[in-house]
N, C-alpha and C. Protein backbone atom coordinates (compact mmCIF):
# COMPACT_ATOMS: atom_id res chain seq x y z
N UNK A 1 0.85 -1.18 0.00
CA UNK A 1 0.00 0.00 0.00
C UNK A 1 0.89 1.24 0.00
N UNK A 2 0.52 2.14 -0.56
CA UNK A 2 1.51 3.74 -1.18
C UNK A 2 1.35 4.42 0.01
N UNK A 3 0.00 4.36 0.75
CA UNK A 3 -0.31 5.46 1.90
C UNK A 3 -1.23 4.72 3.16
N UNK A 4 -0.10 4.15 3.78
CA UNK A 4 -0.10 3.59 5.42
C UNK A 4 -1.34 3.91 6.29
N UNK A 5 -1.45 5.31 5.70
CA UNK A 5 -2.18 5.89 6.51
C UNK A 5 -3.45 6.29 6.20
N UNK A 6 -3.41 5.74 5.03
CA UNK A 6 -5.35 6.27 4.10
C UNK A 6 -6.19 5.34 4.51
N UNK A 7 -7.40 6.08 5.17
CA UNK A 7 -8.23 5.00 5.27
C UNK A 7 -9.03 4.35 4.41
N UNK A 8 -9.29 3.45 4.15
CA UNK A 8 -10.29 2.31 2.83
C UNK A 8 -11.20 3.42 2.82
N UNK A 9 -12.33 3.43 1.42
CA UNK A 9 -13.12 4.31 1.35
C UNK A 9 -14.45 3.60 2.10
N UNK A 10 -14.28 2.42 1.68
CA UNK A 10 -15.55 1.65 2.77
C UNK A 10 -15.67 1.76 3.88
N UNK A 11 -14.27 2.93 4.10
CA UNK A 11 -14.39 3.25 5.48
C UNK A 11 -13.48 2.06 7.07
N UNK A 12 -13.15 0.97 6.39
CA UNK A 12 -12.60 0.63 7.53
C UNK A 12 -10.96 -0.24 6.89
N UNK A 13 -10.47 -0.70 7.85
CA UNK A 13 -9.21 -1.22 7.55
C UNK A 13 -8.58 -2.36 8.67
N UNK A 14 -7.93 -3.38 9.33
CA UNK A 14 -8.25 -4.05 10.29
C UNK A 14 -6.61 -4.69 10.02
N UNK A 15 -5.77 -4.63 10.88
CA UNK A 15 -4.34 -5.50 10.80
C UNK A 15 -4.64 -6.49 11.59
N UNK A 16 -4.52 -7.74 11.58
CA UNK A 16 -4.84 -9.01 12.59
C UNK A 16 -3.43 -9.43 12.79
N UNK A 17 -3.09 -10.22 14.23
CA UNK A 17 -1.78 -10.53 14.49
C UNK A 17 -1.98 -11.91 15.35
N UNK A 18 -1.00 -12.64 15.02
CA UNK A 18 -0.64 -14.08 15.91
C UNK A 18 -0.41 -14.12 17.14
N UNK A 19 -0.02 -12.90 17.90
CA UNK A 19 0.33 -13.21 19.17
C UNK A 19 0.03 -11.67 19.82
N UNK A 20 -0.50 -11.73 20.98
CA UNK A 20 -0.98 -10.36 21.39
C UNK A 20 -0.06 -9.36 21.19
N UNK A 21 -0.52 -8.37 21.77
CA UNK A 21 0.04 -7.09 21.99
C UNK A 21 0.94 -6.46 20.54
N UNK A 22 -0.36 -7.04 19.25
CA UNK A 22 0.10 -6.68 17.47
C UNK A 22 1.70 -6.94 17.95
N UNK A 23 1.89 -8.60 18.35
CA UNK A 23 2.96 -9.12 17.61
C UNK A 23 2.87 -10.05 16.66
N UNK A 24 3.97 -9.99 15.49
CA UNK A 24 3.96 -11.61 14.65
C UNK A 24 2.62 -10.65 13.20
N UNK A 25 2.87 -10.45 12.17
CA UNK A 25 1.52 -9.23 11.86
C UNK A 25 0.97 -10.68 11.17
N UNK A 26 -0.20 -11.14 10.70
CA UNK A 26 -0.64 -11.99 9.69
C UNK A 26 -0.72 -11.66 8.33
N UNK A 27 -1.55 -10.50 8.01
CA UNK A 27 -2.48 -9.92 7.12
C UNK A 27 -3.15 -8.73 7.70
N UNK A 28 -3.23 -7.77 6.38
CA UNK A 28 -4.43 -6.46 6.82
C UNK A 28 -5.70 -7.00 6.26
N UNK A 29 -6.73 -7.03 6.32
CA UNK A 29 -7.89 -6.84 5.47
C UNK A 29 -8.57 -5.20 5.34
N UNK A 30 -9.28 -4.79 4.67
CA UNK A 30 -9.47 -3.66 4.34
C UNK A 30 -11.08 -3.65 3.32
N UNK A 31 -12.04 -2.61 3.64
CA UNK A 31 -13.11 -2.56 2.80
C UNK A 31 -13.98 -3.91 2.62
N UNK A 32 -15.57 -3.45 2.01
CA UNK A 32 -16.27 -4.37 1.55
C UNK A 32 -17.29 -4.30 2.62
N UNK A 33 -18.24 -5.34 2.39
CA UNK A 33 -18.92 -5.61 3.72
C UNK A 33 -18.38 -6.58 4.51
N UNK A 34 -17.57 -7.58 4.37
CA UNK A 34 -16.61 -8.76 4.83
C UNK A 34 -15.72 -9.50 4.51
N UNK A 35 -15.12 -9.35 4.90
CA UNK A 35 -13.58 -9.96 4.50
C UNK A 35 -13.08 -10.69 5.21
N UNK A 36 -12.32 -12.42 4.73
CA UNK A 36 -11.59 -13.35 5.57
C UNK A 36 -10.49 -13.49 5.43
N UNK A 37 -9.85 -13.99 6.66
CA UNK A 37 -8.27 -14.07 5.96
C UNK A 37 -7.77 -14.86 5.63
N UNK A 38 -6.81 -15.08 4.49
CA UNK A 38 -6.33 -16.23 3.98
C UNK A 38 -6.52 -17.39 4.75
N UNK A 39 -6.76 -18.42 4.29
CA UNK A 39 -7.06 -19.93 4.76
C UNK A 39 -6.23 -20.45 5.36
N UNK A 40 -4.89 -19.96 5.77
CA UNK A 40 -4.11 -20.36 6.46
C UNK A 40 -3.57 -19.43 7.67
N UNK A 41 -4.28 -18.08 7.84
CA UNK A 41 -4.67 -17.26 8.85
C UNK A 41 -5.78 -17.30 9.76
N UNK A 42 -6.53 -18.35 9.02
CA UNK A 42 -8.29 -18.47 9.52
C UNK A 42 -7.52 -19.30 11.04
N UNK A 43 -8.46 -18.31 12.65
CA UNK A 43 -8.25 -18.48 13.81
C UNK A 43 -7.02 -19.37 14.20
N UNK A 44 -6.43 -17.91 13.57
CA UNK A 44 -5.00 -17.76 14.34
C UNK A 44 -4.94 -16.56 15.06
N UNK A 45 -5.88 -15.28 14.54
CA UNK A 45 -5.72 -14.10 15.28
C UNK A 45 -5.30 -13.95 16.61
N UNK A 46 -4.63 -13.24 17.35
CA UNK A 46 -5.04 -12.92 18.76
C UNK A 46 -4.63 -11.51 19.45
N UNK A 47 -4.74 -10.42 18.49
CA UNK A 47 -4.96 -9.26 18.32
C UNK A 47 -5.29 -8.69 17.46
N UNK A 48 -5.70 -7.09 17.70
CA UNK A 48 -5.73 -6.80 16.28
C UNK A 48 -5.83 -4.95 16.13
N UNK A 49 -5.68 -4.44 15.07
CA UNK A 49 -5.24 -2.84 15.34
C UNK A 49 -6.39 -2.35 14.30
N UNK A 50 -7.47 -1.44 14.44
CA UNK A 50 -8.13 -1.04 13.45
C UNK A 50 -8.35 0.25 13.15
N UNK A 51 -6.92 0.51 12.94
CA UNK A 51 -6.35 2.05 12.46
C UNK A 51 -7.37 2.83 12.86
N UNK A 52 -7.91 2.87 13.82
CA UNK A 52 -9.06 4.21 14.11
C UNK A 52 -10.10 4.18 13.88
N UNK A 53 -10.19 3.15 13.53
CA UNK A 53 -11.68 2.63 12.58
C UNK A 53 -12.70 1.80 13.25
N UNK A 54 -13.65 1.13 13.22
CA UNK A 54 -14.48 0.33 13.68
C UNK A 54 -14.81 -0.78 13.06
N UNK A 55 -14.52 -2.37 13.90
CA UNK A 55 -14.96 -3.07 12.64
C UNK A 55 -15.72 -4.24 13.62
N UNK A 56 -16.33 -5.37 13.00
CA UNK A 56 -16.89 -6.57 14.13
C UNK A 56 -16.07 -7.48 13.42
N UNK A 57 -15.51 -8.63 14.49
CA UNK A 57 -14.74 -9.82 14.06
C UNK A 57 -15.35 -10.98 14.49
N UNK A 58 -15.40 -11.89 13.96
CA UNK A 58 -16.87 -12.98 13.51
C UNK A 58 -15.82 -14.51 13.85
N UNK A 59 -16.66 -15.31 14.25
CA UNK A 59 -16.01 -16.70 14.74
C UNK A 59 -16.02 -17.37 13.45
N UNK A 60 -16.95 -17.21 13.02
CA UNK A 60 -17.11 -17.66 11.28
C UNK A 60 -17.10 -17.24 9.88
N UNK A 61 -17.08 -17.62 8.93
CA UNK A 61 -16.84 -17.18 7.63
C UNK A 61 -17.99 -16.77 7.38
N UNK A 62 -17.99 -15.44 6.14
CA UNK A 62 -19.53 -14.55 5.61
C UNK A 62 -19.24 -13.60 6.97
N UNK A 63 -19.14 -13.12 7.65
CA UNK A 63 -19.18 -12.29 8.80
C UNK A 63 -20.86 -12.92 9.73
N UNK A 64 -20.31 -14.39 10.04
CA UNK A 64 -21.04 -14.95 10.53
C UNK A 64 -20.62 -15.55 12.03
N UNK A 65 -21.51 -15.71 13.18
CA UNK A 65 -21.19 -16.28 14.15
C UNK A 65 -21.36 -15.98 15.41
N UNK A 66 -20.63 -15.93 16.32
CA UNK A 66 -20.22 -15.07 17.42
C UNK A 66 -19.25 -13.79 17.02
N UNK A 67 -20.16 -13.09 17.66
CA UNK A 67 -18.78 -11.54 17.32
C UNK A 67 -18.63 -10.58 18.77
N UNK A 68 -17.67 -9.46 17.98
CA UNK A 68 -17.15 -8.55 19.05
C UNK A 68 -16.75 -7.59 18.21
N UNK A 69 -17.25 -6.42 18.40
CA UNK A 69 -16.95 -5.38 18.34
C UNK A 69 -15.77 -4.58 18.67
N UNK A 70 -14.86 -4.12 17.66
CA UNK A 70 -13.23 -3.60 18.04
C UNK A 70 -13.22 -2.18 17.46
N UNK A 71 -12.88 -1.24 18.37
CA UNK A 71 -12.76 0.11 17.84
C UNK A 71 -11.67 0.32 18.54
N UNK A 72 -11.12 1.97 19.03
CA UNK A 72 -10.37 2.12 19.68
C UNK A 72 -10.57 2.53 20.90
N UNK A 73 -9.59 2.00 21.88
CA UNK A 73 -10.95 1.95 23.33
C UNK A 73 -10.84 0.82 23.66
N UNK A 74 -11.44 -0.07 22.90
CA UNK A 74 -12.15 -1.42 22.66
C UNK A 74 -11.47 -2.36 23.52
N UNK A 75 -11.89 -2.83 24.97
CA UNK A 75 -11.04 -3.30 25.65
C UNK A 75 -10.57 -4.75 25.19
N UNK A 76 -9.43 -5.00 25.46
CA UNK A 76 -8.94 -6.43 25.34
C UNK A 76 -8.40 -6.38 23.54
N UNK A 77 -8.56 -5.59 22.51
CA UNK A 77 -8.35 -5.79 21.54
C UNK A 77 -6.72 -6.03 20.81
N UNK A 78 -5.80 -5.68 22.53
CA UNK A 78 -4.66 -6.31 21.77
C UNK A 78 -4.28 -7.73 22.64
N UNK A 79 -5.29 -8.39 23.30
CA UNK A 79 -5.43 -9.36 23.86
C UNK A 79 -6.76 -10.25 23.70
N UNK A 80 -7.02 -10.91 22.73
CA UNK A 80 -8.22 -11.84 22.76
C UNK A 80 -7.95 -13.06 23.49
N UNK A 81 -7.29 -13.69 24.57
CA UNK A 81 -7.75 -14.67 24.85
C UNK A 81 -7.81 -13.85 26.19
N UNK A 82 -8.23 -12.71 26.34
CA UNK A 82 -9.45 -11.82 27.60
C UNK A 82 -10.73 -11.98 27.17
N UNK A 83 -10.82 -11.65 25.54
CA UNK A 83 -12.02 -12.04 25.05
C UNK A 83 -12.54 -13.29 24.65
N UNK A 84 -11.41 -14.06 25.14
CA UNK A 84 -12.52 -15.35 24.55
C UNK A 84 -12.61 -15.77 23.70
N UNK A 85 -11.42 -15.05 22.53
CA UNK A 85 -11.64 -14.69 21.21
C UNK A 85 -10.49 -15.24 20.26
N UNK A 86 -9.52 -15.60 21.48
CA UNK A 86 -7.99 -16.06 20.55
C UNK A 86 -8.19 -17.68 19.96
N UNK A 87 -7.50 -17.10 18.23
CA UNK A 87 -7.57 -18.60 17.98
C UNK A 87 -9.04 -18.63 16.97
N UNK A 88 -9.86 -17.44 16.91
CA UNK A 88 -11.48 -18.05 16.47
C UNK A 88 -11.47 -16.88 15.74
N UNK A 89 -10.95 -15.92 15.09
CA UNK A 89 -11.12 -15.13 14.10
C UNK A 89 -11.55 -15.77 12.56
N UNK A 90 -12.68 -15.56 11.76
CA UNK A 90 -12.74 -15.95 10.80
C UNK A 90 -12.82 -15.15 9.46
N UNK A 91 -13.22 -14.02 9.82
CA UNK A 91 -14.38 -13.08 9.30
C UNK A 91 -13.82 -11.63 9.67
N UNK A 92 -13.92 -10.35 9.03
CA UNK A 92 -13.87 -9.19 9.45
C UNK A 92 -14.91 -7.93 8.92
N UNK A 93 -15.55 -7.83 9.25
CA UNK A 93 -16.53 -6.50 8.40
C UNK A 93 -17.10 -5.02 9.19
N UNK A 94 -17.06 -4.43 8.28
CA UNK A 94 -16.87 -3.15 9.01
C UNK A 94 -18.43 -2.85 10.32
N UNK A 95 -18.53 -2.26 11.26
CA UNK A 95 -19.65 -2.30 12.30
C UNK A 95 -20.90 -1.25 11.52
N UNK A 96 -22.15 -1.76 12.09
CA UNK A 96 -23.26 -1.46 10.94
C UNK A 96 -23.07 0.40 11.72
């Protein structure tokens, strides 16, 4: 990406990482109504950074499942196994 710092026009953008505290990076996803991450990223997450943005992260594929809501703020978001959540990322789409 040319500009680090532009946000998607869909409005959101989402870095997911292997090991808390955005270590180890996986993949960004960015835009759409939902987006998964490569098939060999699928719940591995266990953080995640959403450049300022707002997004829900889904236990399942389609932005389906159990979710949680990550903005900034958003407690536990550079720690999901607070949430319950490490390991079960499937899905990312921006919050309605």
């Amino acid at each position: 990406m040319l500009w680090p710092d532009f946000q998607e026009a869909d409005g959101w953008r989402a870095t997911i990482y292997d090991d808390v505290q955005h270590g180890k990076t996986l993949e960004t996803l960015s835009g759409g109504p939902c987006q998964e991450p490569k098939g060999y990223n699928n719940d591995k997450a266990s953080s995640i950074n959403t450049w300022g943005g707002c997004v829900v992260i889904y236990s399942d594929y389609m932005c389906k499942g159990t979710n949680k809501t990550m903005k900034p703020g958003s407690p536990h978001h550079k720690d999901f196994k607070l949430l319950h959540f490490d390991n079960v990322l499937s899905s990312i789409g921006p919050c309605p």
